[in-house]
C-alpha atoms as a PDB file:
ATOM      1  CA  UNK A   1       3.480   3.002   7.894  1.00  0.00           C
ATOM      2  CA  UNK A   2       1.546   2.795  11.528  1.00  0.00           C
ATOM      3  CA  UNK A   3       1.462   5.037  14.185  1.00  0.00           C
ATOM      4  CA  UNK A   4      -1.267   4.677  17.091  1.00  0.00           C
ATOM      5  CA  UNK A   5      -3.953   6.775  15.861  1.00  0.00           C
ATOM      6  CA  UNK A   6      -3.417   6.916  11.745  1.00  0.00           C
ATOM      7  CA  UNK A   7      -1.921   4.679   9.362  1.00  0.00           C
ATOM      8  CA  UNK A   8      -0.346   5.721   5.676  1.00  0.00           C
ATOM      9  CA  UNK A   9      -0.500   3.860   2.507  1.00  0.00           C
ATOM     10  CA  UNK A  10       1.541   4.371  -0.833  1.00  0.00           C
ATOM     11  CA  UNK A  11       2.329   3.427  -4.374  1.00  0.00           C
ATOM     12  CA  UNK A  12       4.250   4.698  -7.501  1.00  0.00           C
ATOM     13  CA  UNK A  13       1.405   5.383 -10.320  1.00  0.00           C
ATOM     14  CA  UNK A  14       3.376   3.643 -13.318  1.00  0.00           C
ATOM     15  CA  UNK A  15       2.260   0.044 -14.725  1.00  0.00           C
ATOM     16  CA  UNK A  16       4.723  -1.190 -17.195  1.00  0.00           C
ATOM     17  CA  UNK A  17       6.595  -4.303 -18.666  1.00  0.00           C
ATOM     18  CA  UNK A  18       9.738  -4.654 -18.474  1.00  0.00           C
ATOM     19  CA  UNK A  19      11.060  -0.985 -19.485  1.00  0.00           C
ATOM     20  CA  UNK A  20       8.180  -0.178 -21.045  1.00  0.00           C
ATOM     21  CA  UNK A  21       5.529   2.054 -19.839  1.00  0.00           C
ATOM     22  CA  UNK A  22       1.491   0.858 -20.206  1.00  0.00           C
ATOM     23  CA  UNK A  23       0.090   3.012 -17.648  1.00  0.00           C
ATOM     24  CA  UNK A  24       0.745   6.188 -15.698  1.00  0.00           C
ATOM     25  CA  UNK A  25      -2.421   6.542 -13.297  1.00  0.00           C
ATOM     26  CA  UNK A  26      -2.630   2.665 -12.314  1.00  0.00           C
ATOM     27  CA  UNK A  27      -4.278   2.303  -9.019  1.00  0.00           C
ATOM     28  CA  UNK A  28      -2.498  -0.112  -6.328  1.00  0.00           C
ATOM     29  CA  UNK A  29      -4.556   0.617  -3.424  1.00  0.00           C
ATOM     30  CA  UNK A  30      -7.816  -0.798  -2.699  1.00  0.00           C
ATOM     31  CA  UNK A  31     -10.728  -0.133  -0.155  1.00  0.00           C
ATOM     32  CA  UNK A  32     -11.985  -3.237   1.561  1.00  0.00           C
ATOM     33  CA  UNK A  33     -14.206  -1.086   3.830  1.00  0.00           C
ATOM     34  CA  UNK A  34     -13.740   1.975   5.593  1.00  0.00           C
ATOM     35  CA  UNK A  35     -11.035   1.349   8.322  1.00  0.00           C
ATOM     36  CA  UNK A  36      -9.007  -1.173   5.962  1.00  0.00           C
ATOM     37  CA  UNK A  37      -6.985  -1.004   2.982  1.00  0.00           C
ATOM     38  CA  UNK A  38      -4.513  -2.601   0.960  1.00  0.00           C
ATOM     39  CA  UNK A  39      -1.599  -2.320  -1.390  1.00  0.00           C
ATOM     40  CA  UNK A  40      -1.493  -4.658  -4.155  1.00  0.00           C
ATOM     41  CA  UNK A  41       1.975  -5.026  -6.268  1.00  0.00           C
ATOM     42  CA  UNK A  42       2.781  -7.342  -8.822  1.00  0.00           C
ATOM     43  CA  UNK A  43       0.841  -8.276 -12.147  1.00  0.00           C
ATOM     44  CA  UNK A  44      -1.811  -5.718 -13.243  1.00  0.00           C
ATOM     45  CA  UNK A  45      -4.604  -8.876 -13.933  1.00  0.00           C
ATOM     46  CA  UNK A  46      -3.805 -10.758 -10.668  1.00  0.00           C
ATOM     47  CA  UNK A  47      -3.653  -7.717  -8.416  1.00  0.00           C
ATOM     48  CA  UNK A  48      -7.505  -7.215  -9.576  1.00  0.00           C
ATOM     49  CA  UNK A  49      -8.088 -11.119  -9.359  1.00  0.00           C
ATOM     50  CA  UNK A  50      -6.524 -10.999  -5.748  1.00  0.00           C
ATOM     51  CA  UNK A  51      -8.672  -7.654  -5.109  1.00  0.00           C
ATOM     52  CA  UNK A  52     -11.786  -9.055  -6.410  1.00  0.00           C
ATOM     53  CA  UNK A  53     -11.307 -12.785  -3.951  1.00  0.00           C
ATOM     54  CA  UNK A  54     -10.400 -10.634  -0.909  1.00  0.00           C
ATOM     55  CA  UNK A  55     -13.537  -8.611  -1.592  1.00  0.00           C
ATOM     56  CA  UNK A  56     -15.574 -11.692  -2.134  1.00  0.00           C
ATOM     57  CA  UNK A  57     -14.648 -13.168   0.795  1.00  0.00           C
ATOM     58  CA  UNK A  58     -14.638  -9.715   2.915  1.00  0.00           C
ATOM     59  CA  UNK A  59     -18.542  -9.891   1.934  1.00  0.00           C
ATOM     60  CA  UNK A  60     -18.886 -13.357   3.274  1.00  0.00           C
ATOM     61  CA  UNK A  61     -17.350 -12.356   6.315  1.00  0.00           C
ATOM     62  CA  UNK A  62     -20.291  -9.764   6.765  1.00  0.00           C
ATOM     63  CA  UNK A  63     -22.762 -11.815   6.294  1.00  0.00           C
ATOM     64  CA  UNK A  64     -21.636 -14.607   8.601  1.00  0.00           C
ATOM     65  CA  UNK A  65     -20.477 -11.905  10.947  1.00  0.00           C
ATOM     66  CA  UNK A  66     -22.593  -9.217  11.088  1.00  0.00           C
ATOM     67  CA  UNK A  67     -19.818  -6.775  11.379  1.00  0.00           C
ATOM     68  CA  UNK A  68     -16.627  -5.609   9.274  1.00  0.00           C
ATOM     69  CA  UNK A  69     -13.212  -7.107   9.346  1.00  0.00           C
ATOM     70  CA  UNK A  70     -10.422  -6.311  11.927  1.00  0.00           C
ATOM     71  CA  UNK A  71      -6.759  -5.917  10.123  1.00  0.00           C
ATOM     72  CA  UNK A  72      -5.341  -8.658  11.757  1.00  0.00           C
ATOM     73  CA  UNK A  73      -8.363 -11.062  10.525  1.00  0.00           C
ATOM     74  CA  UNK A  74      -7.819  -9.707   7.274  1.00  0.00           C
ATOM     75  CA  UNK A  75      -3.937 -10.131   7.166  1.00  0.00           C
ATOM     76  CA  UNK A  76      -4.674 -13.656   7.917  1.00  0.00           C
ATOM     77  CA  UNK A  77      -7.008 -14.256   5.260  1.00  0.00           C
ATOM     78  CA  UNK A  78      -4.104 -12.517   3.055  1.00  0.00           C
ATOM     79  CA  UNK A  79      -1.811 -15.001   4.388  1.00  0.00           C
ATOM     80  CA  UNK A  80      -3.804 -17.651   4.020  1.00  0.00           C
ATOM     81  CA  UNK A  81      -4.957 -17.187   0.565  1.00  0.00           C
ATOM     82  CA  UNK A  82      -1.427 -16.385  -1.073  1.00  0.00           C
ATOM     83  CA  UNK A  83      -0.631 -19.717   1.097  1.00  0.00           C
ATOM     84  CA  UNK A  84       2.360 -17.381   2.595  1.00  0.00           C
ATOM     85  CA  UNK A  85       2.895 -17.657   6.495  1.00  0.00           C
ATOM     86  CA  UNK A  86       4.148 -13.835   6.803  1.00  0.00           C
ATOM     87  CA  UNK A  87       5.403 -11.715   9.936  1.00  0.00           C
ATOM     88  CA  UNK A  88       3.258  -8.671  11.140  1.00  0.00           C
ATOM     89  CA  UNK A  89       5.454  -5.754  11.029  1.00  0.00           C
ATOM     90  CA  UNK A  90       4.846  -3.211  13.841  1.00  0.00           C
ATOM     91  CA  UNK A  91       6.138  -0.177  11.630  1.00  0.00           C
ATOM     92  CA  UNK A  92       6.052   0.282   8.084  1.00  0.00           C
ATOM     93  CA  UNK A  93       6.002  -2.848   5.257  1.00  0.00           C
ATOM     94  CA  UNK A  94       7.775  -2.290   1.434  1.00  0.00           C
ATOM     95  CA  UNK A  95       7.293  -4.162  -1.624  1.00  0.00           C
ATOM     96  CA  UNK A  96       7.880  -4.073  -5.802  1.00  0.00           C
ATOM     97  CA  UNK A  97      10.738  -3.390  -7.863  1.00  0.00           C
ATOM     98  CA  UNK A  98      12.009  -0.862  -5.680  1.00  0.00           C
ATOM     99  CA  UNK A  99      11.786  -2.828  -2.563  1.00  0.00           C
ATOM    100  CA  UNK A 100      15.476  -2.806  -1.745  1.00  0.00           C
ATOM    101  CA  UNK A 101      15.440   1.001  -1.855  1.00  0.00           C
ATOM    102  CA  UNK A 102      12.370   1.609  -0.134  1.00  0.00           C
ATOM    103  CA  UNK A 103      13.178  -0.768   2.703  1.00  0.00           C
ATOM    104  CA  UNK A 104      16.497   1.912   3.143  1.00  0.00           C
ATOM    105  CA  UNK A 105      14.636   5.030   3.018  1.00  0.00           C
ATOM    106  CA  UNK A 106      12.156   3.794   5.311  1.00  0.00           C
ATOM    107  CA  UNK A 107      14.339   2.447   8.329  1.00  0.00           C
ATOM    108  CA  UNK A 108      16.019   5.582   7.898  1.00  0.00           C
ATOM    109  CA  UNK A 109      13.211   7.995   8.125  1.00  0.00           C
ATOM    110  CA  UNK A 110      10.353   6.254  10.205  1.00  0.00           C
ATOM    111  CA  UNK A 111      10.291   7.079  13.627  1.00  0.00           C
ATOM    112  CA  UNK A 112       7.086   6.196  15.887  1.00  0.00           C
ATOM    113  CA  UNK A 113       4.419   7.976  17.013  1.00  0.00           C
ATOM    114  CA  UNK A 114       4.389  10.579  13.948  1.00  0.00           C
ATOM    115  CA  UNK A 115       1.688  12.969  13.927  1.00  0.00           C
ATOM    116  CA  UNK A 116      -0.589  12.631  10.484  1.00  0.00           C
ATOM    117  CA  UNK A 117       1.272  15.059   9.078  1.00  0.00           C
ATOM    118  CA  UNK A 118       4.819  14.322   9.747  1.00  0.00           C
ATOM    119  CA  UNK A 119       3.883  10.564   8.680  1.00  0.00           C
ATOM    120  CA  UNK A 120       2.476  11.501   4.927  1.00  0.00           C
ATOM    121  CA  UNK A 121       5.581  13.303   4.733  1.00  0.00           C
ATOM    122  CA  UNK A 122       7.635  10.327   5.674  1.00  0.00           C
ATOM    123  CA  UNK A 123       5.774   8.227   3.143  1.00  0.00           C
ATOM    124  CA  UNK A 124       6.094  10.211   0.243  1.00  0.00           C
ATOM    125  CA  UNK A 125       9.402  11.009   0.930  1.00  0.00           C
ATOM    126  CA  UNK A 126      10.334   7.865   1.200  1.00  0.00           C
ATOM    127  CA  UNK A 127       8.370   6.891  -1.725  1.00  0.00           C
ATOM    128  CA  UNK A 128       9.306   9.293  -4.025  1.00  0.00           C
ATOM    129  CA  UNK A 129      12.959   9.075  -2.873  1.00  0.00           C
ATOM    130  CA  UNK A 130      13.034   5.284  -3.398  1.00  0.00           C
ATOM    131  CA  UNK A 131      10.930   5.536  -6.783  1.00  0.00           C
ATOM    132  CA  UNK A 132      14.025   7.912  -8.268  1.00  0.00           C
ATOM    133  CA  UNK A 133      16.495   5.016  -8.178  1.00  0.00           C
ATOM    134  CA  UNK A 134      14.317   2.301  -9.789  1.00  0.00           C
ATOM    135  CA  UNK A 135      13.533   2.565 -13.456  1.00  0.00           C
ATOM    136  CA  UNK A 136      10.455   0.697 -13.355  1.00  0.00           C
ATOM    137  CA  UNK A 137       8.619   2.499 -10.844  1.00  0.00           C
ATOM    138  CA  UNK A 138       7.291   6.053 -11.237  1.00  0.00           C
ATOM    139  CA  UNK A 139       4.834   8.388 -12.459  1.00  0.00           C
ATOM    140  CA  UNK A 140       4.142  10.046  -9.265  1.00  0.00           C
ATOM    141  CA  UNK A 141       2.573   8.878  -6.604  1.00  0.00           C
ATOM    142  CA  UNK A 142      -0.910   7.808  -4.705  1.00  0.00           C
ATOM    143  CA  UNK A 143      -0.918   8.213  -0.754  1.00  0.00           C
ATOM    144  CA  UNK A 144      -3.299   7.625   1.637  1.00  0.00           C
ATOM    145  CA  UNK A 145      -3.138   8.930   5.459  1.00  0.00           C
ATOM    146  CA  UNK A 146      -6.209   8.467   8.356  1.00  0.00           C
ATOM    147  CA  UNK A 147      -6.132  10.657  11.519  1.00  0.00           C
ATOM    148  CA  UNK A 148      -9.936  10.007  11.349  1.00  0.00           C
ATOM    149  CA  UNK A 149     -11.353   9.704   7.783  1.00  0.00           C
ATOM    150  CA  UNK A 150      -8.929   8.909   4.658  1.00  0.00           C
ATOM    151  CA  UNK A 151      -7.285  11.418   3.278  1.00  0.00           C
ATOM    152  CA  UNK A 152      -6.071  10.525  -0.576  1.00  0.00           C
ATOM    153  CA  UNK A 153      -3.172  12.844  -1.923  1.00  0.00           C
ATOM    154  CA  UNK A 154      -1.149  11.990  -5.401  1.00  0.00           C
ATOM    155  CA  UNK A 155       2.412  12.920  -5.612  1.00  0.00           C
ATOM    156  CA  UNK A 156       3.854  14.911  -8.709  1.00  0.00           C
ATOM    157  CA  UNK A 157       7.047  12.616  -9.301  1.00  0.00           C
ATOM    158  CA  UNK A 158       9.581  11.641 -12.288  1.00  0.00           C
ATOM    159  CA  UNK A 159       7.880  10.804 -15.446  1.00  0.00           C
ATOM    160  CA  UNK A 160       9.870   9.042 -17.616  1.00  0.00           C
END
């Protein structure tokens, strides 16, 4: 979720197959430098193989560039490299097995211009609201919110 000044990031803490549980602390959120993060979903190997390319290629970006990546340069390297021609969303994005329920709790709680506060609320919230009606997604969660500098919280959810 976006709001002019601060952005928030989430994700459930569970890795599993099928309905059975690996992982409780796995990490879906990634650094690419300070200002820019992103969410990764999907299999465990080729959300690091994904992480590892987009860092790559972050670092040749740097080097040609001299400077750090913008978000929208960056969503279109994402875009290219899943060969995916995707809309930018102005307010909030959803994905994983609990999509469909997440999408729901979202439209129904964002609102813009959210102070930091009232948006990690929103988030987790939403994410922990969403996370209770799909069996494969749980463990807590991991959310990040920026006024100015990151702030990282984790979320005590269901555990089963």
């Amino acid at each position: 979720m976006v709001r002019k000044t601060c952005f928030a990031i989430a994700s459930d803490r569970r890795l599993g197959v099928n309905l059975q549980t690996i992982a409780t602390d796995f990490e879906r959120i990634f650094k690419i430098h300070d200002k820019l993060y992103i969410g990764l979903s999907g299999l465990a190997t080729d959300v690091h193989t994904l992480y590892q390319r987009l860092i790559f290629r972050h670092k040749l970006y740097q080097l040609r560039e001299e400077r750090d990546m913008k978000p929208r340069t960056f969503a279109s390297l994402v875009s290219a490299l899943l060969y995916e021609k995707r809309e930018l969303a102005k307010d909030f994005v959803v994905s994983g097995t609990a999509s469909e329920s997440l999408y729901g709790a979202c439209e129904s709680m964002y609102k813009p211009n959210m102070e930091p506060e009232e948006l990690f609320e929103t988030i987790s919230q939403a994410l922990l609201s969403s996370v209770d009606r799909d069996c494969l997604s749980g463990w807590g969660g991991h959310v990040l919110v920026t006024p100015t500098e990151v702030q990282e919280r984790t979320l005590k959810g269901r555990m089963d």
